[in-house]
PDB file of N, CA and C in Angstrom:
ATOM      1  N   UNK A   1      42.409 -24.869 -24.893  1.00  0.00           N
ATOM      2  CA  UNK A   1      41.159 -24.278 -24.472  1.00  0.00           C
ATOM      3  C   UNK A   1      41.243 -23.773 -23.038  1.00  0.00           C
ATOM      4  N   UNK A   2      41.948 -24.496 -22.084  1.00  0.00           N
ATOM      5  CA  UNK A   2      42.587 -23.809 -20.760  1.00  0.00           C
ATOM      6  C   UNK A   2      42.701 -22.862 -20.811  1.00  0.00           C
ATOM      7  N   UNK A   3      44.068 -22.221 -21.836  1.00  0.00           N
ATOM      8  CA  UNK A   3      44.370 -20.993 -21.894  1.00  0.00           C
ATOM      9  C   UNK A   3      43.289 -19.935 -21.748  1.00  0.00           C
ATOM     10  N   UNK A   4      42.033 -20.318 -22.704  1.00  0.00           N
ATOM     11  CA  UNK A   4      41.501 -19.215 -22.576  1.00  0.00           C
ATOM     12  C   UNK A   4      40.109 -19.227 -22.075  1.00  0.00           C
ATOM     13  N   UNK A   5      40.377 -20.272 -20.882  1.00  0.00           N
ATOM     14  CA  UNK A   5      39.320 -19.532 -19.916  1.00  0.00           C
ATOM     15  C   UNK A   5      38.100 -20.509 -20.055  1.00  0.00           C
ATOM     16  N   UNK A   6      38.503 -22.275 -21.085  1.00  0.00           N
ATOM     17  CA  UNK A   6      36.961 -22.082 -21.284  1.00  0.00           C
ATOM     18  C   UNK A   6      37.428 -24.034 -20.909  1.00  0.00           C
ATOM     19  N   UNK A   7      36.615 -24.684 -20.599  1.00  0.00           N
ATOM     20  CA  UNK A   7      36.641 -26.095 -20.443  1.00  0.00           C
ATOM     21  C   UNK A   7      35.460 -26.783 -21.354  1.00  0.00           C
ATOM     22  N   UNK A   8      35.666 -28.064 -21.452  1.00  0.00           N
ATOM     23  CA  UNK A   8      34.789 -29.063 -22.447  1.00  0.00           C
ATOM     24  C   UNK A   8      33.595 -29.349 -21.152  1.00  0.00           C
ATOM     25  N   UNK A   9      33.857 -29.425 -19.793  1.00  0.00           N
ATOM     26  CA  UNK A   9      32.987 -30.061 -18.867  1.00  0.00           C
ATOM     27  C   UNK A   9      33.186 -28.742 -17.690  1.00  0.00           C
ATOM     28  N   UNK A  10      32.116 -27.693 -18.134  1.00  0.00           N
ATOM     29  CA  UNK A  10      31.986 -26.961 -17.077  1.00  0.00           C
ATOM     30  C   UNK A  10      32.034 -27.410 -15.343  1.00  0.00           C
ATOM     31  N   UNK A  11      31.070 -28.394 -15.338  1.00  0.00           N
ATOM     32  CA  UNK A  11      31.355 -28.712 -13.624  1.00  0.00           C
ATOM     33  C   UNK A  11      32.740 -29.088 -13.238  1.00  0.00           C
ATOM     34  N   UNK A  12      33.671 -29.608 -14.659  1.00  0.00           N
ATOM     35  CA  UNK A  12      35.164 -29.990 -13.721  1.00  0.00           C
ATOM     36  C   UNK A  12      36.247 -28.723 -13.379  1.00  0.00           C
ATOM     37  N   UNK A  13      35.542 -27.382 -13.788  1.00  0.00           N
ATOM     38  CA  UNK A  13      36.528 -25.998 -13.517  1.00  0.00           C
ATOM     39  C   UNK A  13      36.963 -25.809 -12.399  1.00  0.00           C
ATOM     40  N   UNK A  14      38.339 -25.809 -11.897  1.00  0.00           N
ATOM     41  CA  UNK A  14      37.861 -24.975 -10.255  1.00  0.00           C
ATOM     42  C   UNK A  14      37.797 -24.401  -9.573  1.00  0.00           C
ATOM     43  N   UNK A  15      37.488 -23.707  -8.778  1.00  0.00           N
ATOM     44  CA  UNK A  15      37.111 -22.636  -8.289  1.00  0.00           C
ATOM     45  C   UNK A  15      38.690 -22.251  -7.055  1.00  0.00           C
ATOM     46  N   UNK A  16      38.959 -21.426  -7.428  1.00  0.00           N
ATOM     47  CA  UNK A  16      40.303 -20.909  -6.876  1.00  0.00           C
ATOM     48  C   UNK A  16      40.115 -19.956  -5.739  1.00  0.00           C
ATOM     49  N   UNK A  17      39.031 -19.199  -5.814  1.00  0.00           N
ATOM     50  CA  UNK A  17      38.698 -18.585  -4.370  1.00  0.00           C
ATOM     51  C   UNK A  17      37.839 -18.894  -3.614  1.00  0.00           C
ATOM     52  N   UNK A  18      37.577 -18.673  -2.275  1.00  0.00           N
ATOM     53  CA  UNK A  18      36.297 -18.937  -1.474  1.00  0.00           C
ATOM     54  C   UNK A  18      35.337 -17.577  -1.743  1.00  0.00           C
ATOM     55  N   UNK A  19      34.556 -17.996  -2.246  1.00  0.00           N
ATOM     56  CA  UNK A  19      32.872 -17.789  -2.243  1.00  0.00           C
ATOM     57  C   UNK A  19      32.290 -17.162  -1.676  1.00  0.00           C
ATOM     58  N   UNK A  20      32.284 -17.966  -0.023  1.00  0.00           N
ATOM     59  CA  UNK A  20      31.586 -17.346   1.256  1.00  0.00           C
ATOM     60  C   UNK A  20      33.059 -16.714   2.106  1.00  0.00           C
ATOM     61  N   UNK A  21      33.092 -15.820   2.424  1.00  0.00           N
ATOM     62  CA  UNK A  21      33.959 -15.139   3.238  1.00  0.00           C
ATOM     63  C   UNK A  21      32.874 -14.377   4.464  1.00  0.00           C
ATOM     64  N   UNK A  22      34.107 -13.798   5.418  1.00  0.00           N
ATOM     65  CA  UNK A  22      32.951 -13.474   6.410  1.00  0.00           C
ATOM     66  C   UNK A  22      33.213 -11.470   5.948  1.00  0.00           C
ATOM     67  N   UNK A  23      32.355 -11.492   6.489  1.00  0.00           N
ATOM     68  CA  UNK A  23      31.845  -9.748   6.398  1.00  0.00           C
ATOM     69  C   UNK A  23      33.189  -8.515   7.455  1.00  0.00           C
ATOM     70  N   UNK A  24      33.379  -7.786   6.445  1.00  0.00           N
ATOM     71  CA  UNK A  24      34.662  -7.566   6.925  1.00  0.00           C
ATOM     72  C   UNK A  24      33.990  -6.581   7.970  1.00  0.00           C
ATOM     73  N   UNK A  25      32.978  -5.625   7.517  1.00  0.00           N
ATOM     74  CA  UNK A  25      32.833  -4.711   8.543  1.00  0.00           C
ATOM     75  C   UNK A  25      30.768  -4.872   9.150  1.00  0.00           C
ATOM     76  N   UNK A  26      31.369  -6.051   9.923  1.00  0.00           N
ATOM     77  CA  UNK A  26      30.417  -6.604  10.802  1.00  0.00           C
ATOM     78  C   UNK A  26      29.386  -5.825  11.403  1.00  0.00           C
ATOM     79  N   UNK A  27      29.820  -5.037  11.765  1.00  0.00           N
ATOM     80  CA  UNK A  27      29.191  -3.631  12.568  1.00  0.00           C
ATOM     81  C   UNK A  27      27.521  -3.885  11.488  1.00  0.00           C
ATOM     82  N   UNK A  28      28.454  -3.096  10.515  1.00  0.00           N
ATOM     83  CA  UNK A  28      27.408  -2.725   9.687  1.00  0.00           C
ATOM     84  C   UNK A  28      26.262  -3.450   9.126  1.00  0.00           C
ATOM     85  N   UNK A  29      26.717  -4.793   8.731  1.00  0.00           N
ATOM     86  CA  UNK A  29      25.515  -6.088   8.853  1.00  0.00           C
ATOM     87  C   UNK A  29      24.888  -5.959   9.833  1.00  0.00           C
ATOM     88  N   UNK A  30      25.392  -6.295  10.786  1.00  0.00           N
ATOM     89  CA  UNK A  30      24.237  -6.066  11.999  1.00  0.00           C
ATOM     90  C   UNK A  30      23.037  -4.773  12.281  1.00  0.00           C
ATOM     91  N   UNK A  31      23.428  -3.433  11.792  1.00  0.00           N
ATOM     92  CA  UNK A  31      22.745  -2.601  11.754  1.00  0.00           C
ATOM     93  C   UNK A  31      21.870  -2.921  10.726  1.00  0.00           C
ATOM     94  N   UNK A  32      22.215  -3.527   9.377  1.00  0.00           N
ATOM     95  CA  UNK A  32      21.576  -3.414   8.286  1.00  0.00           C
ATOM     96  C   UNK A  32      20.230  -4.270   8.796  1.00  0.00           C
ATOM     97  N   UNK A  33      20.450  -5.712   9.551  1.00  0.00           N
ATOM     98  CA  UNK A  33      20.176  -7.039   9.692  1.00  0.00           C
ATOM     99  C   UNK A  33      18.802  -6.259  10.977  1.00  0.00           C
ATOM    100  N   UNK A  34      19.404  -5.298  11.461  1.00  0.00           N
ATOM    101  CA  UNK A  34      18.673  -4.977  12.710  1.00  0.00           C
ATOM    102  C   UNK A  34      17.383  -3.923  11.851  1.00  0.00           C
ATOM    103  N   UNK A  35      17.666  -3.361  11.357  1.00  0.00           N
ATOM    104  CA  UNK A  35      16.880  -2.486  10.758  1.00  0.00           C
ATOM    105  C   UNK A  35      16.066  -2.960   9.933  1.00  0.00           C
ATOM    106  N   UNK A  36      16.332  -4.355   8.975  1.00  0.00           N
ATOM    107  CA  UNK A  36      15.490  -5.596   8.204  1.00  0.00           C
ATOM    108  C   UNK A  36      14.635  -5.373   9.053  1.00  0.00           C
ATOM    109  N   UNK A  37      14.768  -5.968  10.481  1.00  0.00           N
ATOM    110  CA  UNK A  37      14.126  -6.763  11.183  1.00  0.00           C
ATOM    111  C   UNK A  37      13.002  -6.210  12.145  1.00  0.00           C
ATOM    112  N   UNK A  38      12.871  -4.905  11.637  1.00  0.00           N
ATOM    113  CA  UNK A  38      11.931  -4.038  12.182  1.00  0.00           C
ATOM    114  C   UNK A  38      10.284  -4.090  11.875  1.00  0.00           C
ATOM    115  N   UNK A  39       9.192  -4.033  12.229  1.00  0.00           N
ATOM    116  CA  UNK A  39       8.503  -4.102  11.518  1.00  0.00           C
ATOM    117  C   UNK A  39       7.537  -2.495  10.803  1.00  0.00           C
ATOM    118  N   UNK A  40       7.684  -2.464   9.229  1.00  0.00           N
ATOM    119  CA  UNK A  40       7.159  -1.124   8.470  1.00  0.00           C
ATOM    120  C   UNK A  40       5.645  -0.792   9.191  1.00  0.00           C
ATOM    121  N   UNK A  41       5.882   0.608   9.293  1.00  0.00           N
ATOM    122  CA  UNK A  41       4.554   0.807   9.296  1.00  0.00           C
ATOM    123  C   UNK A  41       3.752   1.323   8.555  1.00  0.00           C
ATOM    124  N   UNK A  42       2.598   0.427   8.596  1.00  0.00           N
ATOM    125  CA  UNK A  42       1.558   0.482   7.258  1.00  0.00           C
ATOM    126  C   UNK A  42       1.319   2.173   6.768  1.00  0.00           C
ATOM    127  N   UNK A  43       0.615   2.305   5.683  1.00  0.00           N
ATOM    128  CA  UNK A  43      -0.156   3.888   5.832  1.00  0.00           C
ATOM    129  C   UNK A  43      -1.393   3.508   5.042  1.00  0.00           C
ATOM    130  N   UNK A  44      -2.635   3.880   5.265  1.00  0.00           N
ATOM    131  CA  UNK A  44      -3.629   3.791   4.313  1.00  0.00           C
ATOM    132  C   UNK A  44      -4.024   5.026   3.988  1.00  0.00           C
ATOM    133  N   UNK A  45      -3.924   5.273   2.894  1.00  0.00           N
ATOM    134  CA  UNK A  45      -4.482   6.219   2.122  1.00  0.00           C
ATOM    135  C   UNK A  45      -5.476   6.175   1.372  1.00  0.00           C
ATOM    136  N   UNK A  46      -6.480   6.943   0.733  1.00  0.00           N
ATOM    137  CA  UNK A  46      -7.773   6.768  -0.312  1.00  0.00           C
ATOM    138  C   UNK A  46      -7.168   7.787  -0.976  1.00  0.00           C
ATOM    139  N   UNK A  47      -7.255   7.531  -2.569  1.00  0.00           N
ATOM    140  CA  UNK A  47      -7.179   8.603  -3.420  1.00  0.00           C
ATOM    141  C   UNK A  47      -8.143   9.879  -3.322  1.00  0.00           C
ATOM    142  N   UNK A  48      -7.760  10.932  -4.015  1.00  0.00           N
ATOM    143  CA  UNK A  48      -8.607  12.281  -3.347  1.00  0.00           C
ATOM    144  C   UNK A  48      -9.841  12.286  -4.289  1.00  0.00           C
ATOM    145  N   UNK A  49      -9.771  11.106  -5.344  1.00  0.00           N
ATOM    146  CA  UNK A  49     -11.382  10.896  -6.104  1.00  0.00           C
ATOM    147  C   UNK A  49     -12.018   9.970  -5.024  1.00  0.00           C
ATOM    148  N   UNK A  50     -11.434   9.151  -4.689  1.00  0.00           N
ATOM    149  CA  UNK A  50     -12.577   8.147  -3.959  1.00  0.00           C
ATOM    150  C   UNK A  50     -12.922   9.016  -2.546  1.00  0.00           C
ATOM    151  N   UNK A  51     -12.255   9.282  -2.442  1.00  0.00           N
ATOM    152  CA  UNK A  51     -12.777  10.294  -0.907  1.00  0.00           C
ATOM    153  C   UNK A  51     -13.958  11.315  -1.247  1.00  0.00           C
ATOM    154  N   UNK A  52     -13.708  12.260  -2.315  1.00  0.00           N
ATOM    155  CA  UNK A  52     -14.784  13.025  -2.635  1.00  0.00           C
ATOM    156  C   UNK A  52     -16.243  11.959  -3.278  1.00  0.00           C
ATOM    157  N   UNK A  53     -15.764  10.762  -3.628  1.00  0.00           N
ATOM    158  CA  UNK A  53     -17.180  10.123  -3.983  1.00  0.00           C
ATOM    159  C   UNK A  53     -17.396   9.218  -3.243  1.00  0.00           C
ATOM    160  N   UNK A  54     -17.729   8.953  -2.020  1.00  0.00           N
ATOM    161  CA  UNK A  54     -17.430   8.781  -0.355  1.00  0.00           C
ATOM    162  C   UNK A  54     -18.547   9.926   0.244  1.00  0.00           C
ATOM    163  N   UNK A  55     -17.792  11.127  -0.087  1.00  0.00           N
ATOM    164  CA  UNK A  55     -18.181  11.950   1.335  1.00  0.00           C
ATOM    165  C   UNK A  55     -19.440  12.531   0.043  1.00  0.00           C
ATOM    166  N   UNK A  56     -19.348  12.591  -1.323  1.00  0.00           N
ATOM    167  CA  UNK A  56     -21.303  13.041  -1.985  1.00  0.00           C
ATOM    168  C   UNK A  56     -22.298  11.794  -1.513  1.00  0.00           C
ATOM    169  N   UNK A  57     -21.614  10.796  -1.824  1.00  0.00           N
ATOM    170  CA  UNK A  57     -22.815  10.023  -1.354  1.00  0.00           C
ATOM    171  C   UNK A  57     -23.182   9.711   0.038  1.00  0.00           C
ATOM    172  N   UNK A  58     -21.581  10.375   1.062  1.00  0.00           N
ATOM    173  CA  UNK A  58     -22.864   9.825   2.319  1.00  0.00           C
ATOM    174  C   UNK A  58     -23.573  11.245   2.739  1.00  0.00           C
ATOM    175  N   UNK A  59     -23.237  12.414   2.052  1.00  0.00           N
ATOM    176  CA  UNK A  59     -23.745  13.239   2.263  1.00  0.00           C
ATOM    177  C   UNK A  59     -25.384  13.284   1.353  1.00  0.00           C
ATOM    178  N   UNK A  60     -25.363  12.403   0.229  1.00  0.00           N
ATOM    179  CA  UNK A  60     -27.071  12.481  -0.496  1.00  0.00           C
ATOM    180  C   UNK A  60     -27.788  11.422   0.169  1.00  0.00           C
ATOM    181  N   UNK A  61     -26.932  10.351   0.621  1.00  0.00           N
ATOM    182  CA  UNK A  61     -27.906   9.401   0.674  1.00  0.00           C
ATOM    183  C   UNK A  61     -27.389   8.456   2.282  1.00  0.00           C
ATOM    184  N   UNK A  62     -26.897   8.975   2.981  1.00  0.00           N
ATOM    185  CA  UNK A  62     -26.864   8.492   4.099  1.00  0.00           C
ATOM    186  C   UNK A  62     -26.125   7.127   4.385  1.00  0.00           C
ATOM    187  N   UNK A  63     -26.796   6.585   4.513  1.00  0.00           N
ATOM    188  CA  UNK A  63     -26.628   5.063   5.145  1.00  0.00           C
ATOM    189  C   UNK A  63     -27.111   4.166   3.089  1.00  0.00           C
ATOM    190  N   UNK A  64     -28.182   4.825   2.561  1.00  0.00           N
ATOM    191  CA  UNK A  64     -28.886   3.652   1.865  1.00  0.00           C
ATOM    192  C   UNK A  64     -27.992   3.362   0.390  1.00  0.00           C
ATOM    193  N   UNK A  65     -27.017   2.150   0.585  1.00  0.00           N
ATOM    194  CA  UNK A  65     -26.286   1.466  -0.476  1.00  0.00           C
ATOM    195  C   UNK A  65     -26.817   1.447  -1.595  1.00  0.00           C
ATOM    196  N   UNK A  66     -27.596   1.079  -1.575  1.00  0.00           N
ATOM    197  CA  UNK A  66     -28.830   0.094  -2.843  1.00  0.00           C
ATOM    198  C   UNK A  66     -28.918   1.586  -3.961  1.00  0.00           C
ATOM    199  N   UNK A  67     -29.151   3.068  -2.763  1.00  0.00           N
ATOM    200  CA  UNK A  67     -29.639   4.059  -3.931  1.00  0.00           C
ATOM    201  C   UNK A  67     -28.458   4.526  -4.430  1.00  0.00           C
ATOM    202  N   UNK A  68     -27.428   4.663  -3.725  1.00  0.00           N
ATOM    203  CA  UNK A  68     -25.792   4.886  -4.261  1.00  0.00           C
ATOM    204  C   UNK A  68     -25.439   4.568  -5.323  1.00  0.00           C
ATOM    205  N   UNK A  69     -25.879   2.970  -5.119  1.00  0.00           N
ATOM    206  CA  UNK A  69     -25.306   2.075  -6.714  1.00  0.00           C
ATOM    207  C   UNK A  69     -26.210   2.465  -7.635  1.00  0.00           C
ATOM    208  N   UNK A  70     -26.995   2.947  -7.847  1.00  0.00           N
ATOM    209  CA  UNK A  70     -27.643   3.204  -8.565  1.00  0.00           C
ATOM    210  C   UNK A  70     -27.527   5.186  -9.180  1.00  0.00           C
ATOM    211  N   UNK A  71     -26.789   5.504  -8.632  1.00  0.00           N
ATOM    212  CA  UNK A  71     -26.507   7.054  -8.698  1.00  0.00           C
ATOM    213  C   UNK A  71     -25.864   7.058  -9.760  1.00  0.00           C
ATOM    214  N   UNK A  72     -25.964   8.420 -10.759  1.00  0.00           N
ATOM    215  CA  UNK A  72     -25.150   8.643 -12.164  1.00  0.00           C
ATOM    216  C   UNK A  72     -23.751   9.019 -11.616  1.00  0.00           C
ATOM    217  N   UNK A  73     -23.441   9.407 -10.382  1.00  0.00           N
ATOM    218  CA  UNK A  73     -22.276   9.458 -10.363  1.00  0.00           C
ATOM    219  C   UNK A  73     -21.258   7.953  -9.950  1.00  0.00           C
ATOM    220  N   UNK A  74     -22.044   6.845  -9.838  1.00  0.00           N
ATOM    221  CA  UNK A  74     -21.276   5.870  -9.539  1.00  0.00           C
ATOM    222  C   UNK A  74     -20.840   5.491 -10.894  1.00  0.00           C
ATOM    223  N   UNK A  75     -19.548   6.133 -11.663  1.00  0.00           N
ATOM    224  CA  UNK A  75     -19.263   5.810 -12.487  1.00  0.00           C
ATOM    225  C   UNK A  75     -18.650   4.463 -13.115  1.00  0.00           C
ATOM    226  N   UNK A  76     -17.983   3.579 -11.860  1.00  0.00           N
ATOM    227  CA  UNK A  76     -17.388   2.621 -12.118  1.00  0.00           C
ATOM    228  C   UNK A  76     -18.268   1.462 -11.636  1.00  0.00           C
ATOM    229  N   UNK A  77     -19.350   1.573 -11.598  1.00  0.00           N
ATOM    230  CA  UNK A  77     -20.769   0.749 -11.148  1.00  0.00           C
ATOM    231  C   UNK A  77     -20.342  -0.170 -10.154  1.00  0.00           C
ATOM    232  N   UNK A  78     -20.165   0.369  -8.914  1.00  0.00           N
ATOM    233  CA  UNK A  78     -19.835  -0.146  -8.113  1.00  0.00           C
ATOM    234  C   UNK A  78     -21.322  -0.406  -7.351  1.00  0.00           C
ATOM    235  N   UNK A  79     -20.943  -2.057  -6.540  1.00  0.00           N
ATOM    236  CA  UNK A  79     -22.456  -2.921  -6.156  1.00  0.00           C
ATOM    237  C   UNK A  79     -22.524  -2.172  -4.908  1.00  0.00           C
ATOM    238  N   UNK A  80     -23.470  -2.562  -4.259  1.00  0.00           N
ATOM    239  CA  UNK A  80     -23.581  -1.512  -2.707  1.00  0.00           C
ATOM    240  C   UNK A  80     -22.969  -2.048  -2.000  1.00  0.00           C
ATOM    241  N   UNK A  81     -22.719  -3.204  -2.042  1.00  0.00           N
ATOM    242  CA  UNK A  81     -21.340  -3.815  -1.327  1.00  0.00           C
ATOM    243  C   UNK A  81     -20.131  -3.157  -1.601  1.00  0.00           C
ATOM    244  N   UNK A  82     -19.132  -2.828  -2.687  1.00  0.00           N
ATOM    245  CA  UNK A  82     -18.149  -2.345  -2.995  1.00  0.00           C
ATOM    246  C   UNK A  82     -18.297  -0.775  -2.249  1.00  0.00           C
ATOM    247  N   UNK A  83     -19.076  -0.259  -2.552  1.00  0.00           N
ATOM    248  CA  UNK A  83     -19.366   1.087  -1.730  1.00  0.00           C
ATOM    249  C   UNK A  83     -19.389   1.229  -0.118  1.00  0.00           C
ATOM    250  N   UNK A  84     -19.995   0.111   0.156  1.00  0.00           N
ATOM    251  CA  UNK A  84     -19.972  -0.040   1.962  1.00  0.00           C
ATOM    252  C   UNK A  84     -18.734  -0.096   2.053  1.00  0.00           C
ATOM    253  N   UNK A  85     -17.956  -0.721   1.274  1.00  0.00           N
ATOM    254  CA  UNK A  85     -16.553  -1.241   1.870  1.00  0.00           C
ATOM    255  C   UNK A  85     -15.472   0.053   1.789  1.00  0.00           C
ATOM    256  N   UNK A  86     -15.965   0.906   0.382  1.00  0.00           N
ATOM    257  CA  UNK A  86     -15.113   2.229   0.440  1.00  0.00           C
ATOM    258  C   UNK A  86     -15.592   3.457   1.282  1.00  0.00           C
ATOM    259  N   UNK A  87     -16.360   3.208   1.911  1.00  0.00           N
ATOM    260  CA  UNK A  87     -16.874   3.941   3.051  1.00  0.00           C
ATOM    261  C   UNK A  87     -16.253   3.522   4.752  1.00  0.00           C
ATOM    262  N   UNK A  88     -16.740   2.417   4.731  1.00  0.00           N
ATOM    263  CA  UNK A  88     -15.828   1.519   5.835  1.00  0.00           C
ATOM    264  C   UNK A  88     -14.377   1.995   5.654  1.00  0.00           C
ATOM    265  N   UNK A  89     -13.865   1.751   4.730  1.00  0.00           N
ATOM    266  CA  UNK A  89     -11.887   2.097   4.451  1.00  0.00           C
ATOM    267  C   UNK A  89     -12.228   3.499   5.024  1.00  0.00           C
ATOM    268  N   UNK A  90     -12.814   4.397   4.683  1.00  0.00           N
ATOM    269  CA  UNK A  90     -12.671   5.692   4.658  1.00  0.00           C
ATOM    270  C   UNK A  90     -12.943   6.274   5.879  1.00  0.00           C
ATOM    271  N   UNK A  91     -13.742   5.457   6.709  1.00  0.00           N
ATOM    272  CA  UNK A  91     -13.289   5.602   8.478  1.00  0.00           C
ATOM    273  C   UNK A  91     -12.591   5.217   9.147  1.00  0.00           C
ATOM    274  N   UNK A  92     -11.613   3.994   8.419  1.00  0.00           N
ATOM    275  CA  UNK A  92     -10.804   3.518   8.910  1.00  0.00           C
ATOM    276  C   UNK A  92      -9.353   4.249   8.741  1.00  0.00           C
ATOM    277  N   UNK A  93      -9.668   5.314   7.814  1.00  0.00           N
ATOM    278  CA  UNK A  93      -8.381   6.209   7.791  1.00  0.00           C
ATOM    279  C   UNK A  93      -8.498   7.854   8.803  1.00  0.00           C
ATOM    280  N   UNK A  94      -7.799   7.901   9.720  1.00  0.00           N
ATOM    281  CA  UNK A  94      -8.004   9.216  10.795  1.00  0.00           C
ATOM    282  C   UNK A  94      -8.037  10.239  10.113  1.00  0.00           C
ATOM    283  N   UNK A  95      -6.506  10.709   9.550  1.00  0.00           N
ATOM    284  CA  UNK A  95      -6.628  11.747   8.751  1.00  0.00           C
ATOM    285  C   UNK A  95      -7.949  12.374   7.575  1.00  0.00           C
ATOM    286  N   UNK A  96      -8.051  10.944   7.035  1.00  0.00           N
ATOM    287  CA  UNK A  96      -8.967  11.727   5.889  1.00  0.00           C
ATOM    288  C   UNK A  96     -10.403  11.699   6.259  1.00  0.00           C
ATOM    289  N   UNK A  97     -10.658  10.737   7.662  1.00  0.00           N
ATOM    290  CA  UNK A  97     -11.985  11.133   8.259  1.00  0.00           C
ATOM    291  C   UNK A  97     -12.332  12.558   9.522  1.00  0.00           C
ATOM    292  N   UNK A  98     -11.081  11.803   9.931  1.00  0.00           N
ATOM    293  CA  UNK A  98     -11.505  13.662  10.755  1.00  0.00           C
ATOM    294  C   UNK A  98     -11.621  14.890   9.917  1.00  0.00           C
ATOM    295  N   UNK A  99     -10.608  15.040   8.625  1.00  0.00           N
ATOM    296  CA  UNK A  99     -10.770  16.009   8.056  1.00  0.00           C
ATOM    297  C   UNK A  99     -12.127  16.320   7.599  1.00  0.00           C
ATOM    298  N   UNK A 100     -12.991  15.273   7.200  1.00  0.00           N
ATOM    299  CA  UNK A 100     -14.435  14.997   6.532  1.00  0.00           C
ATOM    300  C   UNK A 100     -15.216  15.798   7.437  1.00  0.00           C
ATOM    301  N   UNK A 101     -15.118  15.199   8.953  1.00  0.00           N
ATOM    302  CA  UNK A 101     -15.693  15.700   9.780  1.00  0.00           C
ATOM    303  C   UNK A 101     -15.472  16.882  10.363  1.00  0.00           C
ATOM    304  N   UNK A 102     -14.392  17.715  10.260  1.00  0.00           N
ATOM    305  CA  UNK A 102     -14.411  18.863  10.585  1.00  0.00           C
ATOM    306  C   UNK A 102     -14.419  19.420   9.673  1.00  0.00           C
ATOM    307  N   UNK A 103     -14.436  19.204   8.611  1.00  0.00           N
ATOM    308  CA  UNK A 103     -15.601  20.175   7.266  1.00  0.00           C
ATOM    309  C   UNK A 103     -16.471  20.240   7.286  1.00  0.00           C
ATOM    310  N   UNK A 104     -17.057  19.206   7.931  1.00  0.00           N
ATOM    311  CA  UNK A 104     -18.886  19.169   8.200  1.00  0.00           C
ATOM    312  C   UNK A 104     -19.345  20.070   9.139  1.00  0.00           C
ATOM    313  N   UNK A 105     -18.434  19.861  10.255  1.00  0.00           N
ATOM    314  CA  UNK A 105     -19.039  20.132  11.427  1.00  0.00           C
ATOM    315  C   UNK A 105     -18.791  22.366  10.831  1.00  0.00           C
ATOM    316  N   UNK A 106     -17.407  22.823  10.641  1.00  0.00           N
ATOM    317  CA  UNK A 106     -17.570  24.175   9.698  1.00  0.00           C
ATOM    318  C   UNK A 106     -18.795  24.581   8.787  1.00  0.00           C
ATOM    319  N   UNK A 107     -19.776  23.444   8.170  1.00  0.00           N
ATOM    320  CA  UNK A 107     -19.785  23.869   7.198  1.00  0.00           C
ATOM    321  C   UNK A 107     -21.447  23.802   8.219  1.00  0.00           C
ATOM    322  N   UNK A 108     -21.748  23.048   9.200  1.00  0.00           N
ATOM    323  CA  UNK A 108     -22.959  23.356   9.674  1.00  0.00           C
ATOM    324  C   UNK A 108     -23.353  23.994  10.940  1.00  0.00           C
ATOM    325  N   UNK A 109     -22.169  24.994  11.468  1.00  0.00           N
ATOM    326  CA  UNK A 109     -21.905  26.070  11.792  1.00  0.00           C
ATOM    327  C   UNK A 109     -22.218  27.339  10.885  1.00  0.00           C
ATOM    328  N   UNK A 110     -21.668  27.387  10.131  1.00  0.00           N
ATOM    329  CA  UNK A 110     -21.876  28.722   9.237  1.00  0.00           C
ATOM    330  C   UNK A 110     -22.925  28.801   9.195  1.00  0.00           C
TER     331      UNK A 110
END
């Protein structure tokens, strides 16, 4: 059974090479190890549906939650809480709020 490779008591096999060796081209661990060790930077994005149902309702109804949730377009019946909060996200993103706002500000110019 030697011959071919196979034993009655796996743990008594033995191991003929080392395992752990060191890293031949060191350099490169370290770059890899350095670049791990960076920290990502986040991105927040809103999908381009939740943004457009964001900017109808604060454009119908302002500030008031309560009438939002209650709107035929809140399709996924979201509470006026869930809505504050996708409004909140949605100033908390630059890009897709400045853009909001300099559509507004175009559109009450014209």
């Amino acid at each position: 059974m030697k011959d071919m490779g196979l034993s009655s008591d796996p743990n008594a096999m033995d191991v003929s090479e080392d395992v752990e060796g060191e890293p031949t081209k060191k350099h490169v661990v370290k770059a890899l190890e350095d670049e791990a060790s960076q920290p990502t930077r986040k991105t927040l994005r809103m999908s381009g549906d939740n943004v457009k149902f964001c900017v109808y309702m604060m454009e119908k109804y302002g500030e008031d939650y309560k009438a939002m949730a209650k709107d035929s377009k809140n399709y996924y019946q979201d509470t006026p809480a869930q809505i504050r909060q996708k409004i909140k996200t949605l100033k908390k993103i630059p890009e897709q709020w400045n853009g909001y706002l300099r559509a507004k500000q175009m559109c009450e110019e014209s």
